[in-house]
N, C-alpha and C. Protein backbone atom coordinates (compact mmCIF):
# COMPACT_ATOMS: atom_id res chain seq x y z
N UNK A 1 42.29 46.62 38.39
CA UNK A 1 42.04 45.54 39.33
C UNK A 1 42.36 46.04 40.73
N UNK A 2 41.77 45.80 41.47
CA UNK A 2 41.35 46.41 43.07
C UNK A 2 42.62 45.27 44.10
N UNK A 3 42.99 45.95 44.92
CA UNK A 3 43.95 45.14 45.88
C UNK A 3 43.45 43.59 46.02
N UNK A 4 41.73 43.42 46.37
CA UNK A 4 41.21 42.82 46.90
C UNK A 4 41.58 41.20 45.76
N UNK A 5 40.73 41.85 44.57
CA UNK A 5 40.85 40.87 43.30
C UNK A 5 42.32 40.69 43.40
N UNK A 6 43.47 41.55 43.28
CA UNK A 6 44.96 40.54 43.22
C UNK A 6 45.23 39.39 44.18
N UNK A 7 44.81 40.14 45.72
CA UNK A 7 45.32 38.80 46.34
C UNK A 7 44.61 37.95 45.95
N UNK A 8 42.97 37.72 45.55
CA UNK A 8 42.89 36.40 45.50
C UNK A 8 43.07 35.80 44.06
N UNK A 9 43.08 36.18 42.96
CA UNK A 9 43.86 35.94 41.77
C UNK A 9 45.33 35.02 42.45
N UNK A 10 46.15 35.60 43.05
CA UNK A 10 47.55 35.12 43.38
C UNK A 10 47.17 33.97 44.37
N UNK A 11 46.45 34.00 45.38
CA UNK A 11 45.79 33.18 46.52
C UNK A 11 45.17 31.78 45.73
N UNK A 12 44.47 31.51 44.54
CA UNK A 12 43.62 30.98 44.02
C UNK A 12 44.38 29.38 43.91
N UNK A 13 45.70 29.16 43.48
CA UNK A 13 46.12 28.30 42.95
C UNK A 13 46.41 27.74 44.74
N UNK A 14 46.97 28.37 45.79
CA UNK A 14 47.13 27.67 46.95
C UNK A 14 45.48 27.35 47.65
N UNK A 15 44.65 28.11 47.57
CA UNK A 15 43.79 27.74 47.92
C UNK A 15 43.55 26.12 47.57
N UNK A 16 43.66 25.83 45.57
CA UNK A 16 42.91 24.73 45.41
C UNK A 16 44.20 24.09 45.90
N UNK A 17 45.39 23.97 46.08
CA UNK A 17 46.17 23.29 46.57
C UNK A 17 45.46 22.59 47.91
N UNK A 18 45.30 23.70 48.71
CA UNK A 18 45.29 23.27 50.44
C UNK A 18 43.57 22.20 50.14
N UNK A 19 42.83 22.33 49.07
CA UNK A 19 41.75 21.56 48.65
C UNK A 19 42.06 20.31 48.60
N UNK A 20 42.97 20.17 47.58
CA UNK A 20 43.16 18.57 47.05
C UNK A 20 43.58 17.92 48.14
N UNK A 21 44.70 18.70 49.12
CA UNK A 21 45.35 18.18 50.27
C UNK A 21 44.27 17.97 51.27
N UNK A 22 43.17 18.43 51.58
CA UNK A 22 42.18 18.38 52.54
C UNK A 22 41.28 16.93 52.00
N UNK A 23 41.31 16.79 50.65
CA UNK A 23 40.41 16.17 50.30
C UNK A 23 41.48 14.32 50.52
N UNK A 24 42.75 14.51 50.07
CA UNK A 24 43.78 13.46 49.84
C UNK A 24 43.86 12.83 51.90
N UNK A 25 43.89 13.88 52.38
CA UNK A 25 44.49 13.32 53.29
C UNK A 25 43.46 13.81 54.72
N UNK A 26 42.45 14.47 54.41
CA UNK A 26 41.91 14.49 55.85
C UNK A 26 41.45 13.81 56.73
N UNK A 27 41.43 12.23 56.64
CA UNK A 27 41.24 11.25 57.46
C UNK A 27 42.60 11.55 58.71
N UNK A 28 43.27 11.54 58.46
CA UNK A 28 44.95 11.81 58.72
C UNK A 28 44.56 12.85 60.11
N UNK A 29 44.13 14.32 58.93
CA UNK A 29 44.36 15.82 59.62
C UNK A 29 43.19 15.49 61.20
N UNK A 30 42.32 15.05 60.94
CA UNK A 30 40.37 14.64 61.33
C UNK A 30 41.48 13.74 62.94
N UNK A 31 42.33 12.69 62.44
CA UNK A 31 42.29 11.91 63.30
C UNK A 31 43.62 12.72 64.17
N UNK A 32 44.87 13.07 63.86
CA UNK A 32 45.42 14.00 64.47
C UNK A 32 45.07 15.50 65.33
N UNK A 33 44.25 15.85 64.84
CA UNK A 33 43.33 16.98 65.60
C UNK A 33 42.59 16.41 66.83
N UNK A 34 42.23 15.03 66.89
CA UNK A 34 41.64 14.20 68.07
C UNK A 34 42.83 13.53 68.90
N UNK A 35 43.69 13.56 68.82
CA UNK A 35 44.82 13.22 69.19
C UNK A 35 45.34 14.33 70.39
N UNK A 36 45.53 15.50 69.13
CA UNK A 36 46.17 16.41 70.15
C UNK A 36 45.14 16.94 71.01
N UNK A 37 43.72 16.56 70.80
CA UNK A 37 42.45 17.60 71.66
C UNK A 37 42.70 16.66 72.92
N UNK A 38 42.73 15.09 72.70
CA UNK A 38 42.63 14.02 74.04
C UNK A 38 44.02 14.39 74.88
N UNK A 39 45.13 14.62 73.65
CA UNK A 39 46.09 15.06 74.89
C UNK A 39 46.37 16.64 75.87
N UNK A 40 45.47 17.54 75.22
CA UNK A 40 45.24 18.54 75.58
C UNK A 40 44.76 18.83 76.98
N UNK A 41 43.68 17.59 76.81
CA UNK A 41 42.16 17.71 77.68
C UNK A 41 43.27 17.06 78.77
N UNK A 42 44.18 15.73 78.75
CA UNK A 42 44.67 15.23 79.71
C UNK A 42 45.37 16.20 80.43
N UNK A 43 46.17 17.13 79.83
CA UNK A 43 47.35 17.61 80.60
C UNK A 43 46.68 18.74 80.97
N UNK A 44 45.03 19.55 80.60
CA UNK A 44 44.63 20.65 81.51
C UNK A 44 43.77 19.76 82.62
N UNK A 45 43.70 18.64 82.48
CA UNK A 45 42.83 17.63 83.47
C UNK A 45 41.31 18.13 83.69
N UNK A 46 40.81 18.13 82.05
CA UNK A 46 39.01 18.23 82.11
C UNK A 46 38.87 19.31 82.21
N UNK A 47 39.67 20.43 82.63
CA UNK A 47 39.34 21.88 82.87
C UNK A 47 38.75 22.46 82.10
N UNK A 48 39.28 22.07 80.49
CA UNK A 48 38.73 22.98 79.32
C UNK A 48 38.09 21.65 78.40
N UNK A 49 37.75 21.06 79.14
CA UNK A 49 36.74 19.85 78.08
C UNK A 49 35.85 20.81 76.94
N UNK A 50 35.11 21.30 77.38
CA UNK A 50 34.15 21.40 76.31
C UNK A 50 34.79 22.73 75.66
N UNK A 51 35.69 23.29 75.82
CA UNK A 51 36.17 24.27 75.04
C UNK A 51 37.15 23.49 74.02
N UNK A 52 37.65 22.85 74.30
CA UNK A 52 38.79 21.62 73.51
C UNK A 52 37.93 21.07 72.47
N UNK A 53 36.79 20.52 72.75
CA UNK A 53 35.16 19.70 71.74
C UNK A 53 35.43 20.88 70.88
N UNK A 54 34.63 21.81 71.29
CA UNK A 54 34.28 22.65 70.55
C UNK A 54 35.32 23.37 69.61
N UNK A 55 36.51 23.63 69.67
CA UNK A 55 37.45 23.76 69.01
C UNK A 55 37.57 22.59 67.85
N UNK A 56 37.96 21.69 68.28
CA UNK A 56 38.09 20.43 67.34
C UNK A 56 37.07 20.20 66.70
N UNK A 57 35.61 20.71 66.69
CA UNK A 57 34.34 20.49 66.12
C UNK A 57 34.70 21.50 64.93
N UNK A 58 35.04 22.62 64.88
CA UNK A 58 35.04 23.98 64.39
C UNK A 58 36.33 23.02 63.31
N UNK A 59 37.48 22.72 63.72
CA UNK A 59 38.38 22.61 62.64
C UNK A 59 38.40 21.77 62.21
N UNK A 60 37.20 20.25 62.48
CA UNK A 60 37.04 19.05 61.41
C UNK A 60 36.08 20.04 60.70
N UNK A 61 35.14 20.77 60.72
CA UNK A 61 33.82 21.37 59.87
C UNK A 61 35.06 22.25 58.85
N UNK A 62 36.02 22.99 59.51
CA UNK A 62 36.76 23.68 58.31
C UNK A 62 37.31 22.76 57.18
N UNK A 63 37.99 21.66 58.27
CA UNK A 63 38.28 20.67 57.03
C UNK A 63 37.70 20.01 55.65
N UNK A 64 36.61 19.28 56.63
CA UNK A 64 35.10 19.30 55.78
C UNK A 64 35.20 20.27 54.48
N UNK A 65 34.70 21.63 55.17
CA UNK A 65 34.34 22.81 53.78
C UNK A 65 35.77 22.84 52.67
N UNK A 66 36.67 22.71 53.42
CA UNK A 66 38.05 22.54 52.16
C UNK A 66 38.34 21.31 51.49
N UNK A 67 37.63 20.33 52.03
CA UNK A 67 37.52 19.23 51.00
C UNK A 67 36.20 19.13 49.96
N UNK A 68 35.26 19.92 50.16
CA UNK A 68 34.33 19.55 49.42
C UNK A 68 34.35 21.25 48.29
N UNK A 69 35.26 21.38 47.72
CA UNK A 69 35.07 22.64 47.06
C UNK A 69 34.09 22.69 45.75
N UNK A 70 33.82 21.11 45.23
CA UNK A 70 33.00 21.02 44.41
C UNK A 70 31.98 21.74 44.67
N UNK A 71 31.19 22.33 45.50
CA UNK A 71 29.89 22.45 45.74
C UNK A 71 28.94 21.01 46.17
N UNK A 72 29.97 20.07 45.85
CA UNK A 72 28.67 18.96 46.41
C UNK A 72 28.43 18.95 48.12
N UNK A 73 27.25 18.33 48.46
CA UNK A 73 27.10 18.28 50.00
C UNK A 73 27.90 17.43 50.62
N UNK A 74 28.69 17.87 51.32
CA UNK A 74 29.85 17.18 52.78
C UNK A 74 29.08 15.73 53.24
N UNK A 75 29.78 15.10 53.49
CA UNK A 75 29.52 13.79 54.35
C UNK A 75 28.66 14.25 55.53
N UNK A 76 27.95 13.39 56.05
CA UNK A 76 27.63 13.74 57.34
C UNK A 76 28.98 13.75 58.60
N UNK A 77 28.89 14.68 59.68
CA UNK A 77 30.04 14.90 60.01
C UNK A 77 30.47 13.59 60.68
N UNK A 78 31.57 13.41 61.41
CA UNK A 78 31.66 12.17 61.93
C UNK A 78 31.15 12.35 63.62
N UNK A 79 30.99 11.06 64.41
CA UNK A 79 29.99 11.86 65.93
C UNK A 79 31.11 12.35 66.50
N UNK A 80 31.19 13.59 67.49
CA UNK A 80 31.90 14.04 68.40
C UNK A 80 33.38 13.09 68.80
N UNK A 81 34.08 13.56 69.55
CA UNK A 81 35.17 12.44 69.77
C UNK A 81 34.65 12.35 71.44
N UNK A 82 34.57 11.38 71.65
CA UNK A 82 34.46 11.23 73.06
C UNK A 82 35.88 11.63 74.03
N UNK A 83 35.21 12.40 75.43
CA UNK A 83 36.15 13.09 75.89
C UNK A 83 37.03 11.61 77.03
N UNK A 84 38.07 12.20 76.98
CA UNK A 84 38.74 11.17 78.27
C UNK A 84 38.67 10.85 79.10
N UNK A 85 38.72 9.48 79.75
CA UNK A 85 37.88 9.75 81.48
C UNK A 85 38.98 10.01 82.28
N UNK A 86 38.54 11.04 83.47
CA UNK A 86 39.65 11.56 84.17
C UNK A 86 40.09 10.11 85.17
């Protein structure tokens, strides 16, 4: 067995862990990640708006893919979070 196959043999059981947890609770992770992006965006004051979106777009879609390990198709995503008005 090759380095590669052990780690994920050993990796396999946390993987489906961090699954069930994505799947149990990502309303939670989805709405905290918008939390810290709005307070982000406040305290660089709009500077990095669309780099902040785009970040938070990238780690609800990761979330997404770790909740749906079935192979079935993902929800449609939810719309963007609207940014803060300065």
């Amino acid at each position: 067995m090759g380095l590669l196959d052990s780690l994920k043999a050993k990796l396999a059981p946390a993987k489906d862990k961090v699954s069930d947890l994505a799947q149990q609770h990502g309303g939670k992770v989805e709405h905290g990640l918008e939390k810290a992006a709005r307070k982000v965006d406040e305290k660089t004051k709009g500077k990095y708006s669309d780099k902040i979106e785009s970040g938070t777009g990238k780690a609800k879609e990761a979330i997404e893919r770790l909740a749906h390990k079935d192979g079935g198709t993902p929800p449609p995503s939810a719309p963007p979070p609207t940014p803060p008005t300065a």
